[in-house]
PDB file of N, CA and C in Angstrom:
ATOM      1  N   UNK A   1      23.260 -59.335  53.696  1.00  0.00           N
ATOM      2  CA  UNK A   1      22.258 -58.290  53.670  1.00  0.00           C
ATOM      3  C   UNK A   1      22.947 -56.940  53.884  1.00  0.00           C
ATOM      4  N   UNK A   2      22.348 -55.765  53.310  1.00  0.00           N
ATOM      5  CA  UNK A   2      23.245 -54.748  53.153  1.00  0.00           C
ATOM      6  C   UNK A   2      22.729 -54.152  54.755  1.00  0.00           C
ATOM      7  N   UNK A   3      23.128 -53.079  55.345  1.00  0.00           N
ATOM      8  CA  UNK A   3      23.310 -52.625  56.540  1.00  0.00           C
ATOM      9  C   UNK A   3      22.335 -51.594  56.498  1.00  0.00           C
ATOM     10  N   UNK A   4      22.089 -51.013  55.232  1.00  0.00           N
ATOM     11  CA  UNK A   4      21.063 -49.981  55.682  1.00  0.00           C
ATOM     12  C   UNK A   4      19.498 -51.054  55.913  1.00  0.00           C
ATOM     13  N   UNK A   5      19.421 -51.783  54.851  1.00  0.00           N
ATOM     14  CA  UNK A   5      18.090 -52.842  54.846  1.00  0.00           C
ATOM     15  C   UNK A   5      18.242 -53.562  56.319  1.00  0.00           C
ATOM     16  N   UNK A   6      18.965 -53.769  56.241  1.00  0.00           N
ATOM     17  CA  UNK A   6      18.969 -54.333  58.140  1.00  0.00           C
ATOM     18  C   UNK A   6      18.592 -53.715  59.333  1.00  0.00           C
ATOM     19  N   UNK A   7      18.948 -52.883  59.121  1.00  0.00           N
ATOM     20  CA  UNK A   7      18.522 -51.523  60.483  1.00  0.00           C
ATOM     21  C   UNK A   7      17.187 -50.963  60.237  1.00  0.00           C
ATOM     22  N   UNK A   8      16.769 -51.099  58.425  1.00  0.00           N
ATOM     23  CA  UNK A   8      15.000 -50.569  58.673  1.00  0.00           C
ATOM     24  C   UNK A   8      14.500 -52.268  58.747  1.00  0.00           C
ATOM     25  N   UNK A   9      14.712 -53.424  58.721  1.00  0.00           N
ATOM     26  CA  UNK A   9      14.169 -54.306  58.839  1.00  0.00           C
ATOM     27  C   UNK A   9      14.006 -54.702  60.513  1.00  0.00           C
ATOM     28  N   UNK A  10      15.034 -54.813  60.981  1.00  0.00           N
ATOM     29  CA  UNK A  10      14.803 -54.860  62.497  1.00  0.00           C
ATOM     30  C   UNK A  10      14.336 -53.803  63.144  1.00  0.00           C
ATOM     31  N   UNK A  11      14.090 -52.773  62.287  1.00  0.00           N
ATOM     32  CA  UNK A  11      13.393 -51.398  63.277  1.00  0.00           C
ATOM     33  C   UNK A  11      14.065 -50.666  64.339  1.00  0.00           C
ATOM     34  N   UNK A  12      15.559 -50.926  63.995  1.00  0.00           N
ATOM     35  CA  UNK A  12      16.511 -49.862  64.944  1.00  0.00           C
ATOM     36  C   UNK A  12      16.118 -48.757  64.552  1.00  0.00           C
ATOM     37  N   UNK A  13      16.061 -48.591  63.123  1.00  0.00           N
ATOM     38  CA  UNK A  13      15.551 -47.514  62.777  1.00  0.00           C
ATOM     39  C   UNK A  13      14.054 -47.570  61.732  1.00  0.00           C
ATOM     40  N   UNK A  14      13.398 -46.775  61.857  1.00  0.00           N
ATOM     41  CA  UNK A  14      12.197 -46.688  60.712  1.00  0.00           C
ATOM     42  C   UNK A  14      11.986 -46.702  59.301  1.00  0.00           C
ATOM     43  N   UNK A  15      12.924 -45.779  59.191  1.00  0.00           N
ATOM     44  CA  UNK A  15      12.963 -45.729  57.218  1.00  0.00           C
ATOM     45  C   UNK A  15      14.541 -46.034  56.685  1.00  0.00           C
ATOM     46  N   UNK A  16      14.105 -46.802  55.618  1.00  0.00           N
ATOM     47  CA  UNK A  16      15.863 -47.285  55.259  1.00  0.00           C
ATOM     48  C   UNK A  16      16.691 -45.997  54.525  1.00  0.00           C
ATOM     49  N   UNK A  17      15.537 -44.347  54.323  1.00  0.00           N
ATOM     50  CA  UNK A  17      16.762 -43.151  54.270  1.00  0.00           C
ATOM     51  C   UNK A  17      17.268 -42.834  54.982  1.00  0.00           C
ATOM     52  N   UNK A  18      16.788 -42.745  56.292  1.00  0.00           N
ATOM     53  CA  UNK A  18      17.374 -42.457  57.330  1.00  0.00           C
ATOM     54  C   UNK A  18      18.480 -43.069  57.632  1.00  0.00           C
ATOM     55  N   UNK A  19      18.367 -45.139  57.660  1.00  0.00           N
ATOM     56  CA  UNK A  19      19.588 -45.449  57.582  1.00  0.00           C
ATOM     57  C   UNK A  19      20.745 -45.051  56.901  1.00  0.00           C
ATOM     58  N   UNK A  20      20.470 -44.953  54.909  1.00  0.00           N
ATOM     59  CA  UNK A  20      21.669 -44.440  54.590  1.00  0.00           C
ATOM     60  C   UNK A  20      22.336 -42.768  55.228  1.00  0.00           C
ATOM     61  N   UNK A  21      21.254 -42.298  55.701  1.00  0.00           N
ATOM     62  CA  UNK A  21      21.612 -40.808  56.076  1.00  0.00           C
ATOM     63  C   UNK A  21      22.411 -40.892  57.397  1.00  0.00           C
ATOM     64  N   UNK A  22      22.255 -41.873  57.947  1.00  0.00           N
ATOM     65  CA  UNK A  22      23.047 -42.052  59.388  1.00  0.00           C
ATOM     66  C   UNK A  22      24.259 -42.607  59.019  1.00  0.00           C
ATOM     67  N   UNK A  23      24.513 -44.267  58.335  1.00  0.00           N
ATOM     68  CA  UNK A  23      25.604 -44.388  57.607  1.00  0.00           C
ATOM     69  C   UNK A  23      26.362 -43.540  56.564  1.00  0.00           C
ATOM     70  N   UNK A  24      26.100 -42.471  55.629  1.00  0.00           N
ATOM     71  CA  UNK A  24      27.069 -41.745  55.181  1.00  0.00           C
ATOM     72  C   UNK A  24      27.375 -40.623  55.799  1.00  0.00           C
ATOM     73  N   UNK A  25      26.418 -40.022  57.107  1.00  0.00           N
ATOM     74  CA  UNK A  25      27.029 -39.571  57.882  1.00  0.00           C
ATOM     75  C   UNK A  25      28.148 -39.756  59.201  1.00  0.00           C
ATOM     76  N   UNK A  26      28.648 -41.035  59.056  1.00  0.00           N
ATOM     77  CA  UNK A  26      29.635 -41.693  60.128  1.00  0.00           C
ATOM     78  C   UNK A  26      28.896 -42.145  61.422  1.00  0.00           C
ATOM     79  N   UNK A  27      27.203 -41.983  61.872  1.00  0.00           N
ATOM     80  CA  UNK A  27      27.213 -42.501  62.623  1.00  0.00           C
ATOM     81  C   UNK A  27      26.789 -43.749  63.085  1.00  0.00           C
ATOM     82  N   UNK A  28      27.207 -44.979  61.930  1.00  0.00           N
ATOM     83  CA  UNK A  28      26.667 -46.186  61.997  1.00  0.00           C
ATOM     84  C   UNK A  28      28.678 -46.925  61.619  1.00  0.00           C
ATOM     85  N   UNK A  29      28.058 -47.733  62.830  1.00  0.00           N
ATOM     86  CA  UNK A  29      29.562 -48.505  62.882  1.00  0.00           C
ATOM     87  C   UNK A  29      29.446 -50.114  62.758  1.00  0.00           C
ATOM     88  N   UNK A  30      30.160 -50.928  62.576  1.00  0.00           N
ATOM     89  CA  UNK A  30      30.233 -52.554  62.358  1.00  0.00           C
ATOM     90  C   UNK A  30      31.314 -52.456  62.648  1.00  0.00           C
ATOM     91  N   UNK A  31      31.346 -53.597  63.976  1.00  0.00           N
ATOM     92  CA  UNK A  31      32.329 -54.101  64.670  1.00  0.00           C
ATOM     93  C   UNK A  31      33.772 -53.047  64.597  1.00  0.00           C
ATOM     94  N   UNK A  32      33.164 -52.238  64.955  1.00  0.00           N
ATOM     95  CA  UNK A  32      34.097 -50.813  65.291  1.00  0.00           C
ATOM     96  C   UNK A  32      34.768 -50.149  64.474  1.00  0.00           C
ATOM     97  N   UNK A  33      34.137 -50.440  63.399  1.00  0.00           N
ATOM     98  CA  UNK A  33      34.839 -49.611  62.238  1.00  0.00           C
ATOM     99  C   UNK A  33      33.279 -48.444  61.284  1.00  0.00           C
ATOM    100  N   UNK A  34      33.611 -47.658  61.075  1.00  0.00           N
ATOM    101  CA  UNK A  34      32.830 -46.374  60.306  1.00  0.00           C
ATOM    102  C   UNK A  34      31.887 -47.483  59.264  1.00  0.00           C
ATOM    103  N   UNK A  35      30.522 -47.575  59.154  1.00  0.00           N
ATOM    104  CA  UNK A  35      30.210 -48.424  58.085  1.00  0.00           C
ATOM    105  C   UNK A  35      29.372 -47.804  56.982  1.00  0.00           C
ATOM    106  N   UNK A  36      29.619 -47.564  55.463  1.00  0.00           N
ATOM    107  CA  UNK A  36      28.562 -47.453  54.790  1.00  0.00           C
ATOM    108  C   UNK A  36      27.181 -48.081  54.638  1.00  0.00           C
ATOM    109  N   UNK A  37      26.142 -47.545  53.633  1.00  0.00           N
ATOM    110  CA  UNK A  37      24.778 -48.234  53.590  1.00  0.00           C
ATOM    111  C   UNK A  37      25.174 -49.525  53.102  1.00  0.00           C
ATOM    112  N   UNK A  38      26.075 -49.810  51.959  1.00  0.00           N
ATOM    113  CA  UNK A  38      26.292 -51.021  51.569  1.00  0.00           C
ATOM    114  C   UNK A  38      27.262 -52.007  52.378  1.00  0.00           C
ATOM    115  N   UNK A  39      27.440 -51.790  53.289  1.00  0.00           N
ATOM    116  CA  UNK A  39      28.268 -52.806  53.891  1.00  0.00           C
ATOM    117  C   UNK A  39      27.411 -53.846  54.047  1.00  0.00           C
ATOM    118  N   UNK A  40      28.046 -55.302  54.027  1.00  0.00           N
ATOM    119  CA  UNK A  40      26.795 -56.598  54.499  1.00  0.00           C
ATOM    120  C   UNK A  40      27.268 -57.013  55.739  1.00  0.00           C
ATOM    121  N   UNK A  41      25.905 -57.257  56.036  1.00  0.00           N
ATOM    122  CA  UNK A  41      25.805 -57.821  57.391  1.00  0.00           C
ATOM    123  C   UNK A  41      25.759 -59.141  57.125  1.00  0.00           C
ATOM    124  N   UNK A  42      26.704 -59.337  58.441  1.00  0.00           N
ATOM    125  CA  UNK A  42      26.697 -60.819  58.963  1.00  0.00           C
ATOM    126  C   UNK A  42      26.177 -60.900  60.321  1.00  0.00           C
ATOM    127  N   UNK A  43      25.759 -62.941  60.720  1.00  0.00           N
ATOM    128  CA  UNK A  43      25.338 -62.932  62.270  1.00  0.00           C
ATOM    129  C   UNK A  43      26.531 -63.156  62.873  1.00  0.00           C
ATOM    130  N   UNK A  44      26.664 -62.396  63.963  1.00  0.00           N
ATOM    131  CA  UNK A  44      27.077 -61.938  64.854  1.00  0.00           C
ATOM    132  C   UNK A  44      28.264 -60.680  64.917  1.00  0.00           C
ATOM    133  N   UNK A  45      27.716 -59.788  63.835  1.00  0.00           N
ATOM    134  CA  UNK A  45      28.425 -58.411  63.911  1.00  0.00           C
ATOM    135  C   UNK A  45      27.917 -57.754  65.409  1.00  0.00           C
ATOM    136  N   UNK A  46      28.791 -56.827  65.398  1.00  0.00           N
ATOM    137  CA  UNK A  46      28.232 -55.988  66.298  1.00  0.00           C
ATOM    138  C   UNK A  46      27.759 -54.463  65.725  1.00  0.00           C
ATOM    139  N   UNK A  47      26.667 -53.453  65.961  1.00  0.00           N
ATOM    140  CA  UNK A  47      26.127 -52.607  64.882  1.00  0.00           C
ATOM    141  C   UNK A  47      26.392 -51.351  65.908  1.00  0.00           C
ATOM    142  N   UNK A  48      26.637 -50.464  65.774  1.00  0.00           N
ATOM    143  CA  UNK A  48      26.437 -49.411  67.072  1.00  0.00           C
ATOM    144  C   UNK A  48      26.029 -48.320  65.788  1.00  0.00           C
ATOM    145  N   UNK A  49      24.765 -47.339  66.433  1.00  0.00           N
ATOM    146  CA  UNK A  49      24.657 -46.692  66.005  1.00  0.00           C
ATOM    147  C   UNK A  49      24.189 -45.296  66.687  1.00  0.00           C
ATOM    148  N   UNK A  50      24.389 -44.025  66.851  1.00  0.00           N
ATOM    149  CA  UNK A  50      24.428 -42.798  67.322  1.00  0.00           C
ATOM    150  C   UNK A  50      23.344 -41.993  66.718  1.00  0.00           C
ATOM    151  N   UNK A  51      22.199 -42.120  67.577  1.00  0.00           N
ATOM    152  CA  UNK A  51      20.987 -41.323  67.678  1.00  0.00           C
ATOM    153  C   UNK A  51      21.515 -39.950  68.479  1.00  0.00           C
ATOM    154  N   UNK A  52      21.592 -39.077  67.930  1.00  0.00           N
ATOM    155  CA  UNK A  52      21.767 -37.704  68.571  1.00  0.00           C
ATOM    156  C   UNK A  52      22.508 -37.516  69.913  1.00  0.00           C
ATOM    157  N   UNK A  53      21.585 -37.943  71.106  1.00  0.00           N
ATOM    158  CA  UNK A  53      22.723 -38.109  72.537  1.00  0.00           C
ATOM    159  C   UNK A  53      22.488 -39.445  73.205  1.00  0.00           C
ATOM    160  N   UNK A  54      21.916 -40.286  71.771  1.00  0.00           N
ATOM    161  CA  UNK A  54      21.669 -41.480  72.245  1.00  0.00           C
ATOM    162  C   UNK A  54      22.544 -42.683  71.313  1.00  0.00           C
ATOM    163  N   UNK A  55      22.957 -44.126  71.826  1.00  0.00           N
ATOM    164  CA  UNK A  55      24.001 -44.743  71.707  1.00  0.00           C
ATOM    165  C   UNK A  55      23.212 -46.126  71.105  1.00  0.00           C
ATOM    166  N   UNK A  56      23.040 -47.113  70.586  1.00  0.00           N
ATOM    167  CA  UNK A  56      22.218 -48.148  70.355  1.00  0.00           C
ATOM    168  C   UNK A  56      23.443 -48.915  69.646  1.00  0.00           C
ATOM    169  N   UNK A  57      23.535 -50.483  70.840  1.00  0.00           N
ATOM    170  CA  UNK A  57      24.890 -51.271  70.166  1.00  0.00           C
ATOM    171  C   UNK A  57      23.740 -52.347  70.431  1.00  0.00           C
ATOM    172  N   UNK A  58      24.228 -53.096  69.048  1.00  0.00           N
ATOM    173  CA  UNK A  58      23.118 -54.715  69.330  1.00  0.00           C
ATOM    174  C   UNK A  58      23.912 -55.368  68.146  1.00  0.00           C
ATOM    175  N   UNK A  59      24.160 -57.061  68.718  1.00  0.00           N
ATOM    176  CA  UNK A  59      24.724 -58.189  68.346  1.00  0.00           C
ATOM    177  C   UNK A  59      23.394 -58.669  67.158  1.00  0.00           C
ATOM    178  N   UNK A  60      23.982 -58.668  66.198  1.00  0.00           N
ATOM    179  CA  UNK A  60      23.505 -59.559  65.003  1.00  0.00           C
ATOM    180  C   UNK A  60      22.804 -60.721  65.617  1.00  0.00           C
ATOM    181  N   UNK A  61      21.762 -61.600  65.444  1.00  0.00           N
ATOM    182  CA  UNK A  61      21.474 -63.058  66.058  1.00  0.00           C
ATOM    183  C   UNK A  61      20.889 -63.457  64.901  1.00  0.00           C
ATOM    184  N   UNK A  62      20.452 -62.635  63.820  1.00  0.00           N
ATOM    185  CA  UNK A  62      19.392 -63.094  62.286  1.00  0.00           C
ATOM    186  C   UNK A  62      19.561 -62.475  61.532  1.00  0.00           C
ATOM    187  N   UNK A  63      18.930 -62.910  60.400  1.00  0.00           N
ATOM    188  CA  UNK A  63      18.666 -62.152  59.293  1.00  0.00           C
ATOM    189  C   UNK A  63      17.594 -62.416  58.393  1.00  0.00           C
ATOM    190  N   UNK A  64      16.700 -61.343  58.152  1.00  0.00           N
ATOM    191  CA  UNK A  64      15.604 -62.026  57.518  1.00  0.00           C
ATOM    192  C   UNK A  64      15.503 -60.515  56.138  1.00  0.00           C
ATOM    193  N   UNK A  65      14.392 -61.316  55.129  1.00  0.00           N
ATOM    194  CA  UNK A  65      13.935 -59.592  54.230  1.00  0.00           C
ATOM    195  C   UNK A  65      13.233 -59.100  54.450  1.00  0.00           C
ATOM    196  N   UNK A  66      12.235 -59.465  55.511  1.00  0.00           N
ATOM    197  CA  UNK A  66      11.206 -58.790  56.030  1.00  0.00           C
ATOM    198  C   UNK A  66      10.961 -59.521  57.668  1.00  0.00           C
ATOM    199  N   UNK A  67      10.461 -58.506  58.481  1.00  0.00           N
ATOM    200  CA  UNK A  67      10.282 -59.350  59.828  1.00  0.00           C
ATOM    201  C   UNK A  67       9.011 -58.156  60.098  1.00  0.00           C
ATOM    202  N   UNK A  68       7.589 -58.961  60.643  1.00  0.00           N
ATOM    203  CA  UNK A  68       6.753 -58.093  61.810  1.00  0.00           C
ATOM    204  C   UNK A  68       7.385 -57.337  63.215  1.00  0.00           C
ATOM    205  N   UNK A  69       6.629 -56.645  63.180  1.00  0.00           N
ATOM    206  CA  UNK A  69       6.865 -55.628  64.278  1.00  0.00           C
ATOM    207  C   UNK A  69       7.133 -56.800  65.571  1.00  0.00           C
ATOM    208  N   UNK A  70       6.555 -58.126  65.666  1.00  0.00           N
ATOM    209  CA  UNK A  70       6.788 -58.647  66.819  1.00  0.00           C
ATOM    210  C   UNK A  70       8.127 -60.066  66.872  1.00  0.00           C
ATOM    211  N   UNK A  71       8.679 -60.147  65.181  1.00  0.00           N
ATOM    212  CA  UNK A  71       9.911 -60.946  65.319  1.00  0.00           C
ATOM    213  C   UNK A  71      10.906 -59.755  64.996  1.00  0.00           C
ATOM    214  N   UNK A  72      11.085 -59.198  64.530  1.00  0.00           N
ATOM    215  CA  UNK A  72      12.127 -57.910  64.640  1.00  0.00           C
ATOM    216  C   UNK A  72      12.928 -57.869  65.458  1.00  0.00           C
ATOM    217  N   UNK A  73      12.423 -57.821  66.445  1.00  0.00           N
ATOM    218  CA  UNK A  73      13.486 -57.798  67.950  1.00  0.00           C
ATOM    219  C   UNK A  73      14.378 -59.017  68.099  1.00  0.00           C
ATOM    220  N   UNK A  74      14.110 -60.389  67.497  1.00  0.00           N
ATOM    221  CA  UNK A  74      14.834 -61.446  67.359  1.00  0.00           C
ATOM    222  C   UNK A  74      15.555 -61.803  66.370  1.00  0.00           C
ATOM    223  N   UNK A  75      15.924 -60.497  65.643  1.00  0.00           N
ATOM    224  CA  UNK A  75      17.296 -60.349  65.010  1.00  0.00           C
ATOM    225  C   UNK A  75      18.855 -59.629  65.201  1.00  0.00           C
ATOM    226  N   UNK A  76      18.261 -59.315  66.647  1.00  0.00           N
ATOM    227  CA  UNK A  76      19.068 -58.860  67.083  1.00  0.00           C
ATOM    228  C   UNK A  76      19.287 -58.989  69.515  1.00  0.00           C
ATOM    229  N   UNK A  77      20.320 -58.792  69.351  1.00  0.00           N
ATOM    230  CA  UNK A  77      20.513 -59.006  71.234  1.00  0.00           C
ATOM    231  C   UNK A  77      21.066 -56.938  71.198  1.00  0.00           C
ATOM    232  N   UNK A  78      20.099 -56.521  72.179  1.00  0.00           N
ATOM    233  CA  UNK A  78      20.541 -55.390  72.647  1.00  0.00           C
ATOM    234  C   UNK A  78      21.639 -54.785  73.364  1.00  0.00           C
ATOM    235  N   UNK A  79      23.179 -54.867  73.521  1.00  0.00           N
ATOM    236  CA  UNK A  79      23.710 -54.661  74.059  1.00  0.00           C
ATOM    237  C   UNK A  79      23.539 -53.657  74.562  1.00  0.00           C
ATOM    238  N   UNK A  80      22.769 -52.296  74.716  1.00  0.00           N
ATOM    239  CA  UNK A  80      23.065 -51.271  75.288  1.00  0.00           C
ATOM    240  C   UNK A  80      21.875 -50.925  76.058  1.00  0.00           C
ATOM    241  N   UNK A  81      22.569 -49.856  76.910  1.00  0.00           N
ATOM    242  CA  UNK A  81      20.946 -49.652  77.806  1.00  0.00           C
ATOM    243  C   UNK A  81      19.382 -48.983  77.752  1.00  0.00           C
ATOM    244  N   UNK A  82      19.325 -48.747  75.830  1.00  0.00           N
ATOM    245  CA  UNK A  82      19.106 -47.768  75.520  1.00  0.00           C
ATOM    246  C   UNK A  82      17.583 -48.746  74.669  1.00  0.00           C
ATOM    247  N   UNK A  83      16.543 -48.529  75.321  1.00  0.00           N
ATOM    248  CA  UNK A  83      15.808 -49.180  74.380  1.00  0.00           C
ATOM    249  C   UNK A  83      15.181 -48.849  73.125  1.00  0.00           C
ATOM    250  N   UNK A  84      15.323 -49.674  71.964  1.00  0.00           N
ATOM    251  CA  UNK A  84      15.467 -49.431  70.562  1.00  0.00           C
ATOM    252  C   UNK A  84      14.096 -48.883  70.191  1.00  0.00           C
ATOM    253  N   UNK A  85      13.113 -49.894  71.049  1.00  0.00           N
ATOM    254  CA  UNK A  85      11.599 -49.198  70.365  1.00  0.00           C
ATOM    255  C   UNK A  85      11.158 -47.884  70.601  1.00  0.00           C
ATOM    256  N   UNK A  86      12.127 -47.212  71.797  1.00  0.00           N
ATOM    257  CA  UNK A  86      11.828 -45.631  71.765  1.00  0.00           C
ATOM    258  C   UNK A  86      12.261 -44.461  71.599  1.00  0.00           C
ATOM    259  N   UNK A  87      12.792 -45.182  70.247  1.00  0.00           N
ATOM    260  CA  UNK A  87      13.865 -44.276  68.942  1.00  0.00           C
ATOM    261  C   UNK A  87      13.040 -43.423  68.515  1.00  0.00           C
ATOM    262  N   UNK A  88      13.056 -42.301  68.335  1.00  0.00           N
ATOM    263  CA  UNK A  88      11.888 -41.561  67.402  1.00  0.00           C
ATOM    264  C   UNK A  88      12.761 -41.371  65.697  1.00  0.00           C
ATOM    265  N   UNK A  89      12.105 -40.802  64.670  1.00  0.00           N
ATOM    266  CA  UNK A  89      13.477 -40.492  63.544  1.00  0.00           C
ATOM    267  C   UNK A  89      13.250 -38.992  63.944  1.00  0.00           C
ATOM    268  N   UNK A  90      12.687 -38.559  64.680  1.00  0.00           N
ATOM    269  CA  UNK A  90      12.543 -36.703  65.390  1.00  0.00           C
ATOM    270  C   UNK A  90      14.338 -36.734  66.070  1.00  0.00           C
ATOM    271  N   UNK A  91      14.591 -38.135  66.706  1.00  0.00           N
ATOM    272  CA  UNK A  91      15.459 -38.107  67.837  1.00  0.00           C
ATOM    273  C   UNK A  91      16.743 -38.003  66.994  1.00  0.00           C
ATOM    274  N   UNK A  92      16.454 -39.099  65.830  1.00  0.00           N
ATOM    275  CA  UNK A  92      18.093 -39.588  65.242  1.00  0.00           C
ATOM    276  C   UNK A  92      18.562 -38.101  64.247  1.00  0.00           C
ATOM    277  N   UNK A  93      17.189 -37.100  64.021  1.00  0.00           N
ATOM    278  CA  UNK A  93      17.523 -36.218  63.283  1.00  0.00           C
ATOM    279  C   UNK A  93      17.913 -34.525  64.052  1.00  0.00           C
ATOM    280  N   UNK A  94      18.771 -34.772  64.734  1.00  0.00           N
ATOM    281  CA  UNK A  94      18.274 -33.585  65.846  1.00  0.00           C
ATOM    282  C   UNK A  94      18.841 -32.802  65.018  1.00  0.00           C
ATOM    283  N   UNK A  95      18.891 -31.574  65.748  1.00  0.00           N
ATOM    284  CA  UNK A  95      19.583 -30.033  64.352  1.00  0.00           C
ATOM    285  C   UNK A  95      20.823 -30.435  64.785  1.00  0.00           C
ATOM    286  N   UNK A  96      21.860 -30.065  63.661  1.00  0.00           N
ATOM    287  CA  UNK A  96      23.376 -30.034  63.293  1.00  0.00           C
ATOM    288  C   UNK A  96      23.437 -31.578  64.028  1.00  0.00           C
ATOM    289  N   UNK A  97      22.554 -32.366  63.150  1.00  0.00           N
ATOM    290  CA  UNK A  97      23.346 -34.082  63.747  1.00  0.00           C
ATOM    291  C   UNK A  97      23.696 -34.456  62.600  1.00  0.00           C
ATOM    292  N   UNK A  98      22.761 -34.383  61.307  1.00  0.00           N
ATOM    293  CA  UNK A  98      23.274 -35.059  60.100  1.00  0.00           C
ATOM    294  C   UNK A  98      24.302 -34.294  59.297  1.00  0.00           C
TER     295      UNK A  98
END
């Protein structure tokens, strides 16, 4: 599955432009390396991605093409302390972030 469809499917993030806009802007990483929209995901990558002054790392556990708002969260383990559902795209777009 490509990486931007993954991040609007699990709802790290909301809209899958935003994903590519975060990935071709450098701040979406796989397993510690810079990742484009097309990179594929596998289970058990690790995803980190940089919301403005906020940090969001979470372990791969699924993969689906579509998930509800209430299995979403079980495609992924949250590594960070930062909880995902109170991402705004106001937050990931702050001025001079993209």
């Amino acid at each position: 599955m490509r990486l931007d469809k993954y991040l609007k499917v699990t709802r790290i993030v909301k809209r899958r432009n935003l994903a590519q806009q975060l990935c071709n802007g450098g701040h979406v990483k796989k397993n510690g390396r810079t990742a484009k929209p097309s990179t594929n995901v596998d289970v058990g990558d690790i995803i980190e991605v940089n919301y403005g002054s906020r940090k969001i790392v979470v372990e791969v556990t699924g993969l689906a093409e579509s998930a509800d708002k209430k299995t979403a969260p079980s495609l992924y383990k949250n590594l960070s302390s930062t909880d995902v559902s109170n991402i705004s795209d106001a937050e990931a777009l702050e001025p001079d972030y993209l």
